[in-house]
Protein backbone atom coordinates (compact mmCIF):
# COMPACT_ATOMS: atom_id res chain seq x y z
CA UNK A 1 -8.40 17.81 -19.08
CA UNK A 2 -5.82 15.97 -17.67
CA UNK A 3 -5.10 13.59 -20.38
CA UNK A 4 -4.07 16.86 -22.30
CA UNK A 5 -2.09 18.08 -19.09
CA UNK A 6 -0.18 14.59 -19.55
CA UNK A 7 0.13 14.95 -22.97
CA UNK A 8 1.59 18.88 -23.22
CA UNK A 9 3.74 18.42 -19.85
CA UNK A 10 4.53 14.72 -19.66
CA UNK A 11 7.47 15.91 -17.40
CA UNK A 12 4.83 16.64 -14.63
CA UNK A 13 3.16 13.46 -14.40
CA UNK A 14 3.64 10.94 -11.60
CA UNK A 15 2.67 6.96 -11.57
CA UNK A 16 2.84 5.73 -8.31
CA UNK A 17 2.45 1.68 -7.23
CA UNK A 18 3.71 0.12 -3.64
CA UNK A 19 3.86 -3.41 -3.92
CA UNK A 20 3.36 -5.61 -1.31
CA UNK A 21 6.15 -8.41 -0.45
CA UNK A 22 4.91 -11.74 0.96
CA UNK A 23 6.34 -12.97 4.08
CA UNK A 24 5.38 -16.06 5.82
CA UNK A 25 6.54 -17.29 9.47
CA UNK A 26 5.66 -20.59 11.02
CA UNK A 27 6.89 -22.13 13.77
CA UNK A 28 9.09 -24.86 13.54
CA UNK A 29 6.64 -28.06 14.90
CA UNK A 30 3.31 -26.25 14.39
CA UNK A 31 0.42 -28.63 13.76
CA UNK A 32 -2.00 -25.34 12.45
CA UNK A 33 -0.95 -24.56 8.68
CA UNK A 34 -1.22 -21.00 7.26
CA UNK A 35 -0.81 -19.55 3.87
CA UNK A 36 -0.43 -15.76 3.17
CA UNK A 37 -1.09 -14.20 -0.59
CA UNK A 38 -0.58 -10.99 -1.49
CA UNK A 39 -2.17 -10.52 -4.61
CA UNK A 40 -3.15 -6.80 -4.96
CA UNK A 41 -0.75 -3.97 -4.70
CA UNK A 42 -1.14 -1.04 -3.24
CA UNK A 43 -1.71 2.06 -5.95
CA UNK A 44 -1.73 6.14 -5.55
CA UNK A 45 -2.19 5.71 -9.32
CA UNK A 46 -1.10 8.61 -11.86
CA UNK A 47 -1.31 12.79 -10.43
CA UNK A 48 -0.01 15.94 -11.17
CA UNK A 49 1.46 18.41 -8.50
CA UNK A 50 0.16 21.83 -7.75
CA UNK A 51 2.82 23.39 -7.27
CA UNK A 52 2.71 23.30 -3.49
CA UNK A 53 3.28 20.25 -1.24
CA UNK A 54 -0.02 17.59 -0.90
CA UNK A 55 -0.89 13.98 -0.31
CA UNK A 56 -2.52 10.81 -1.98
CA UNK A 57 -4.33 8.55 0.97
CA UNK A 58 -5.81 5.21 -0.27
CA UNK A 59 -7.40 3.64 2.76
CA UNK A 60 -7.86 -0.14 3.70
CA UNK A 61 -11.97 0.29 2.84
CA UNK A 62 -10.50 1.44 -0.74
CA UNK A 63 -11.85 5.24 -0.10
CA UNK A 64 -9.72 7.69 -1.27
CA UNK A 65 -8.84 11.34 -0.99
CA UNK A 66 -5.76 13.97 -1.97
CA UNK A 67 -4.62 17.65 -1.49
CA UNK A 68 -2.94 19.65 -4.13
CA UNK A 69 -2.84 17.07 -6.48
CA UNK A 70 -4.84 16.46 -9.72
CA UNK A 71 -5.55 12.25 -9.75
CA UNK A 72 -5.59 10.85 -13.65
CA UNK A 73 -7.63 7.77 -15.01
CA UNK A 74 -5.11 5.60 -13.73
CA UNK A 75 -6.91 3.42 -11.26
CA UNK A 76 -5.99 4.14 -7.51
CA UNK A 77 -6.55 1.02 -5.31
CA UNK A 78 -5.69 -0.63 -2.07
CA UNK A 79 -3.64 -3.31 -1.70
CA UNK A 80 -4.94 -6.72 -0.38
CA UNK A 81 -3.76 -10.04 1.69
CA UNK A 82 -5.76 -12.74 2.58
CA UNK A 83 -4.26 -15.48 5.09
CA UNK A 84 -6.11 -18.79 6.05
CA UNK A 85 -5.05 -21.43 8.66
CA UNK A 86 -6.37 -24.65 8.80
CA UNK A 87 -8.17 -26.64 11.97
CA UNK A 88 -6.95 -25.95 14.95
CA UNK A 89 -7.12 -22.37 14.35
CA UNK A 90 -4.79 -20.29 16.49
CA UNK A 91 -4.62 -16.34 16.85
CA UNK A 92 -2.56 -15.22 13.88
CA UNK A 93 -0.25 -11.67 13.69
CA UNK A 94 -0.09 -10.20 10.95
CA UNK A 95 2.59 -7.23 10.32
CA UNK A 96 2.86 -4.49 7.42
CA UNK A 97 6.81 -3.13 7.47
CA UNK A 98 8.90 -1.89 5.46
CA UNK A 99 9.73 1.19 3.54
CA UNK A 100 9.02 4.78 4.24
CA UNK A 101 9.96 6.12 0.74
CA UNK A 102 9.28 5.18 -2.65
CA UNK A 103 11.50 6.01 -5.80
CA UNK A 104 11.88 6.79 -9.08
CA UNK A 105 15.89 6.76 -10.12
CA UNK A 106 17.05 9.46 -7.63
CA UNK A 107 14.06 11.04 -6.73
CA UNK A 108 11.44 10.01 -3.66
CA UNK A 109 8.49 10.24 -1.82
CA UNK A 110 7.57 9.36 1.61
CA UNK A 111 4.51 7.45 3.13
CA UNK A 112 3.29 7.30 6.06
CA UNK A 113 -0.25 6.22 7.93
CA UNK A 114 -0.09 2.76 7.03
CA UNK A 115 -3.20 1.27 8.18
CA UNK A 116 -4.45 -2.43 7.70
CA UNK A 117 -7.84 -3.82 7.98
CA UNK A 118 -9.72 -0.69 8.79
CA UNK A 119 -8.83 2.83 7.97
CA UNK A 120 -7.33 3.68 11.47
CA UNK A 121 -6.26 -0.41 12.04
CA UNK A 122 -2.15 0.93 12.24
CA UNK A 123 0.24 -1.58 10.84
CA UNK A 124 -0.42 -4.85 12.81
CA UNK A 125 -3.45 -6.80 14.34
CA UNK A 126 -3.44 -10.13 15.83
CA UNK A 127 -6.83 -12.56 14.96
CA UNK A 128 -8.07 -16.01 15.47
CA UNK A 129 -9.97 -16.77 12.37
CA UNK A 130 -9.42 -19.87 9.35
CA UNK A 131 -9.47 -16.44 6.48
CA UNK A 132 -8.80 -13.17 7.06
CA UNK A 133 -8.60 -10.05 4.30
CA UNK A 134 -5.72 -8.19 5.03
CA UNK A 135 -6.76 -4.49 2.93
CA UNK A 136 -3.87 -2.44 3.02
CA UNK A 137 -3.64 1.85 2.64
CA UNK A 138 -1.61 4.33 3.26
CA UNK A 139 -0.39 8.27 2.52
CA UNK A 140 2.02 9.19 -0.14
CA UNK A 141 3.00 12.58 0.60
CA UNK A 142 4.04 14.68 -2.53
CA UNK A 143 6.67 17.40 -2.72
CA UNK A 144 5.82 21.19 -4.03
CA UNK A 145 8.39 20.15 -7.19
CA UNK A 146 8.06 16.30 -7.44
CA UNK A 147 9.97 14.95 -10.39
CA UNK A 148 7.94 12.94 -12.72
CA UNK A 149 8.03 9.36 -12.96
CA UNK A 150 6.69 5.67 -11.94
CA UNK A 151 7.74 5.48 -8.38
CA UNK A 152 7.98 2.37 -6.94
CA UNK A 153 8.94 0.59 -3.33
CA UNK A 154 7.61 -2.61 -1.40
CA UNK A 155 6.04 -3.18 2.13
CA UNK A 156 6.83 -6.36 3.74
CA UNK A 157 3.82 -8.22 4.79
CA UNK A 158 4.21 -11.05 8.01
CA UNK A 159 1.81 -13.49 9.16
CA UNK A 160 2.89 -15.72 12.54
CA UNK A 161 0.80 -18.17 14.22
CA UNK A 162 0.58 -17.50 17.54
């Protein structure tokens, strides 16, 4: 059914990806070494609007759910960082920032309830650990008359030796 929605009204259909920007911070004259990869981003995947304002929410353990919106076969996933140290391993913070609104030419969305590591983890967490998995959600809230369109922004993603 909604393959022919996207078909007959392509004009209504959304794509929506949040990638996830690497940022790595050491200390100048650390001994500890870290590395931080960011290799899956973070996808509301493809909807159509109901005419009234809802939400997409992809959470950290990959669980999702929406309101007033139709999800397509476009896969909706959360996005994913894994940092390891090596011996001596110190208490590492890691930070999601970055935007509050996606895009797509003039039009936007906002998104809010970023949450890292566990669905209510908020947006930083400090752990002492040689490999951590860093799963990354959040909410996209949709507007009653959302212009179609792949919508994109980035989240910056931090990692600091403590």
């Amino acid at each position: 059914m909604l393959a022919d929605y996207k078909h007959k009204n392509p004009s209504k259909y959304l794509l929506v990806k949040l990638s996830l920007a690497t940022v790595l911070s050491v200390f100048p004259g650390e001994v500890s070494a870290q590395s931080l990869n960011c290799f899956e981003s973070l996808i509301f995947g493809e909807f159509v609007t109901c005419g009234a304002a809802g939400s997409v929410t992809v959470r950290p353990d990959n669980s999702t759910t929406s309101s007033c919106v139709t999800v397509g076969s476009a896969p909706q996933t959360r996005g994913r960082c894994v940092v390891t140290q090596s011996f001596p391993f110190r208490p590492i913070q890691v930070n999601v920032s970055g935007t509050t609104t996606i895009n797509s030419g003039g039009n936007s969305m906002s998104v809010t309830n970023v949450n890292i590591v566990t669905n209510n983890g908020g947006t930083g967490t400090t752990v002492t650990a040689p490999f951590l998995n860093v799963p990354i959600g959040a909410t996209l809230n949709v507007g009653a008359t959302q212009a179609s369109g792949t919508y994109t922004g980035a989240l910056g993603v931090t990692a600091i030796l403590q």
